[in-house]
C-alpha atoms as a PDB file:
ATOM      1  CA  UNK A   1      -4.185 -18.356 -73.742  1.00  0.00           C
ATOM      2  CA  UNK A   2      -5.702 -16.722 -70.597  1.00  0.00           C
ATOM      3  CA  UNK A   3      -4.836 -13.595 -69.363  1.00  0.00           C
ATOM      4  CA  UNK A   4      -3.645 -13.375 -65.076  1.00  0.00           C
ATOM      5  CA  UNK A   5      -5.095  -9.933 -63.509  1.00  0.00           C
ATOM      6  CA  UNK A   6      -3.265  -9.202 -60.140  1.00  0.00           C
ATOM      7  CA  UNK A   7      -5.463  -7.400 -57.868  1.00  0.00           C
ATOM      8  CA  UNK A   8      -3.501  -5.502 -55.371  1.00  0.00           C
ATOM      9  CA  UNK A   9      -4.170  -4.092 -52.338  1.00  0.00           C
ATOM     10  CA  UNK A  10      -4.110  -1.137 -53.545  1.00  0.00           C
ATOM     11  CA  UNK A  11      -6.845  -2.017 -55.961  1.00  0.00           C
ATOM     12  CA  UNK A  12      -8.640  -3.866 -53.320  1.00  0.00           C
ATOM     13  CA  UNK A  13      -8.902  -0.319 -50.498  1.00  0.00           C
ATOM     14  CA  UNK A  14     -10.209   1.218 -53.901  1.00  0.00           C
ATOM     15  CA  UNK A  15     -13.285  -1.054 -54.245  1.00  0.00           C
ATOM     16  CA  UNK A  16     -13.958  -0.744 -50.612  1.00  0.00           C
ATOM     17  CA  UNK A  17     -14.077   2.800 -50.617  1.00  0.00           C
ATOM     18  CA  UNK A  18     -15.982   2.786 -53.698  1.00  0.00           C
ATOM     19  CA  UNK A  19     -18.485  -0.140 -52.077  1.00  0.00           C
ATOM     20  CA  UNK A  20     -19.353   2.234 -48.874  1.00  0.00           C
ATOM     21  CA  UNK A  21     -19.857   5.343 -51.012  1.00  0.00           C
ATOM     22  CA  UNK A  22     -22.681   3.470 -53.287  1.00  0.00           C
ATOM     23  CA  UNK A  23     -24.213   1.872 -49.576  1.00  0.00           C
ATOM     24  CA  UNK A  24     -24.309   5.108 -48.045  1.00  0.00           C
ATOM     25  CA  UNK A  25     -26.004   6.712 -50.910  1.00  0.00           C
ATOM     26  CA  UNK A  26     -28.567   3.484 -50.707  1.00  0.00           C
ATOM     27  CA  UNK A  27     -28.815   4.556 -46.856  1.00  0.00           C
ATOM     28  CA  UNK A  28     -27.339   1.471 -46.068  1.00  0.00           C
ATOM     29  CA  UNK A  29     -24.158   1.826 -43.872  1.00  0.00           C
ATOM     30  CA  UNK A  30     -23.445  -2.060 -43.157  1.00  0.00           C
ATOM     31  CA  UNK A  31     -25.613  -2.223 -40.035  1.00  0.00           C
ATOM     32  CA  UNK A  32     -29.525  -1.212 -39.587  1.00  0.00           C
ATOM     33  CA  UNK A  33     -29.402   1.368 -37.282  1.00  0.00           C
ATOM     34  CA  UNK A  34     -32.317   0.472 -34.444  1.00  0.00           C
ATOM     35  CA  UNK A  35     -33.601   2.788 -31.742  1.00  0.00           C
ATOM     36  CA  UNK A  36     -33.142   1.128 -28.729  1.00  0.00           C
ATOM     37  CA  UNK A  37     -36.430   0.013 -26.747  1.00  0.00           C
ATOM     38  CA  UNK A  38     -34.734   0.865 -22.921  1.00  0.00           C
ATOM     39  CA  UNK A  39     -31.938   2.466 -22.324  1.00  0.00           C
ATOM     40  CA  UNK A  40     -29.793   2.689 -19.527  1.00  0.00           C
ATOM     41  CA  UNK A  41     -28.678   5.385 -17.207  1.00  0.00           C
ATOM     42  CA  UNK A  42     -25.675   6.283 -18.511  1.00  0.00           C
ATOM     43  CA  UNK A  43     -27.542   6.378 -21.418  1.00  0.00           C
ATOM     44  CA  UNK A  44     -29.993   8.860 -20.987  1.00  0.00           C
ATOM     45  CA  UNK A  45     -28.152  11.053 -19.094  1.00  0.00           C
ATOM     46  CA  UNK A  46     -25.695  11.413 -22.643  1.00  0.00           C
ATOM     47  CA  UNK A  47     -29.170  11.893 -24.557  1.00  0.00           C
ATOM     48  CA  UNK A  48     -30.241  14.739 -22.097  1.00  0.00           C
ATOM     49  CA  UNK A  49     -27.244  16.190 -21.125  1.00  0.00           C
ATOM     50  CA  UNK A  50     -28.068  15.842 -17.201  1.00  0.00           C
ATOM     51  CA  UNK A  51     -25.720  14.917 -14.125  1.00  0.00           C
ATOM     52  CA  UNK A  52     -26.787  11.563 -12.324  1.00  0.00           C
ATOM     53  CA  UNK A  53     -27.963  13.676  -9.516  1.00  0.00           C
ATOM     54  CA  UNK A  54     -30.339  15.087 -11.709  1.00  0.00           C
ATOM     55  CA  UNK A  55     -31.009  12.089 -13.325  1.00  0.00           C
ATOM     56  CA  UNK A  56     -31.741  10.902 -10.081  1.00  0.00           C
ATOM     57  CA  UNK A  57     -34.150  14.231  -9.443  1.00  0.00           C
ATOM     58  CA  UNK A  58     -36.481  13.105 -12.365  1.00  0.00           C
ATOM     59  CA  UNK A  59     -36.954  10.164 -10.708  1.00  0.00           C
ATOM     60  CA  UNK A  60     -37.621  10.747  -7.237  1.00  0.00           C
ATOM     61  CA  UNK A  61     -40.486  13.189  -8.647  1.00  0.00           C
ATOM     62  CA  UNK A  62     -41.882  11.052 -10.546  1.00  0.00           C
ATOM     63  CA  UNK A  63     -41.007  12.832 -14.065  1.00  0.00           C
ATOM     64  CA  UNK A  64     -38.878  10.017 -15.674  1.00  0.00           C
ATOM     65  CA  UNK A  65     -40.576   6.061 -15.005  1.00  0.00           C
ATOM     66  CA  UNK A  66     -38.088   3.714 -15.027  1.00  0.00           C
ATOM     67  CA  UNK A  67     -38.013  -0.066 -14.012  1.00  0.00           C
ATOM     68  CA  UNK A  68     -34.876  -1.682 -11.857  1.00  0.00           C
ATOM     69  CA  UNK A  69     -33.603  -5.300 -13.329  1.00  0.00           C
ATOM     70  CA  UNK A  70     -30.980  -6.107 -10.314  1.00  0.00           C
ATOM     71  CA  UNK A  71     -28.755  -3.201  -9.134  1.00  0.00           C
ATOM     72  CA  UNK A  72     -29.453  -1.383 -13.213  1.00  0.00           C
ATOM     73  CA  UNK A  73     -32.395   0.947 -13.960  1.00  0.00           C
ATOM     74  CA  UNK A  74     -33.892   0.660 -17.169  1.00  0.00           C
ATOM     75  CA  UNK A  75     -35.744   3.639 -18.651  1.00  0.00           C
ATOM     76  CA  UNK A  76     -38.350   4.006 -21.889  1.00  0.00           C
ATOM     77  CA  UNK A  77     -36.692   5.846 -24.283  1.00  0.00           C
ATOM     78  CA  UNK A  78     -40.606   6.852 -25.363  1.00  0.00           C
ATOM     79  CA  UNK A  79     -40.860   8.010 -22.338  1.00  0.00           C
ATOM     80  CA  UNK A  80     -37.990  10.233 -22.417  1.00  0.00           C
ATOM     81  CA  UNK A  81     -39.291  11.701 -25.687  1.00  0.00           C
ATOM     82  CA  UNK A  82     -42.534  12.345 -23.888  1.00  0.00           C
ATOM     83  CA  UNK A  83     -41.133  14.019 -20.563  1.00  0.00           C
ATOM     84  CA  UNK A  84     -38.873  16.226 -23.185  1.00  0.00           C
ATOM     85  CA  UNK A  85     -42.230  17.159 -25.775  1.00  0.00           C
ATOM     86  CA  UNK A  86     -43.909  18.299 -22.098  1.00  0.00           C
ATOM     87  CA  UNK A  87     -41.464  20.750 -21.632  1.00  0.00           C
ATOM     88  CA  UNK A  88     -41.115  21.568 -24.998  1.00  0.00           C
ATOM     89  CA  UNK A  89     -44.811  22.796 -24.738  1.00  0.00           C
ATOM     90  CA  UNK A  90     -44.423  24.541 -21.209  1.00  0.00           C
ATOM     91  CA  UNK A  91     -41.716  26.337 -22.646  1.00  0.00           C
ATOM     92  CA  UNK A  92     -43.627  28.256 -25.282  1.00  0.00           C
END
């Protein structure tokens, strides 16, 4: 005769938990994460911690390339790194 195991949910929360914790220590949380290729103003301001005026600042003076698709700019996040590793070497 064969035995009937219930799995409740209960059980069920248990395994996910479990699941996660083993993919996180494989450095696998679900979903690749992928370093964007352009980002978007909004964007970079949040990554620099800048107003849009000065957002705007970097590129009027030519700091911070960036290319316009419509009415959105577009800007390298390479880029970024290099206008921030600049400063980082003018500063010391």
């Amino acid at each position: 005769m064969a035995t009937l195991d219930l799995i409740t949910r209960t059980d069920l929360e248990e395994f996910k938990k479990e699941l996660f914790a083993e993919l996180k220590k494989l450095n696998i949380d679900g979903a690749e994460k992928v370093q964007k290729k352009w980002l978007r103003s909004a964007e970079v301001r949040k990554v620099l911690g800048i107003s849009p005026g000065t957002l705007q600042s970097l590129r009027l003076n030519g700091v911070l390339s960036f290319t316009k698709v419509g009415s959105i700019l577009y800007y390298k996040y390479e880029d970024i790194n290099s206008v921030l590793e600049e400063n980082l070497s003018l500063s010391r």
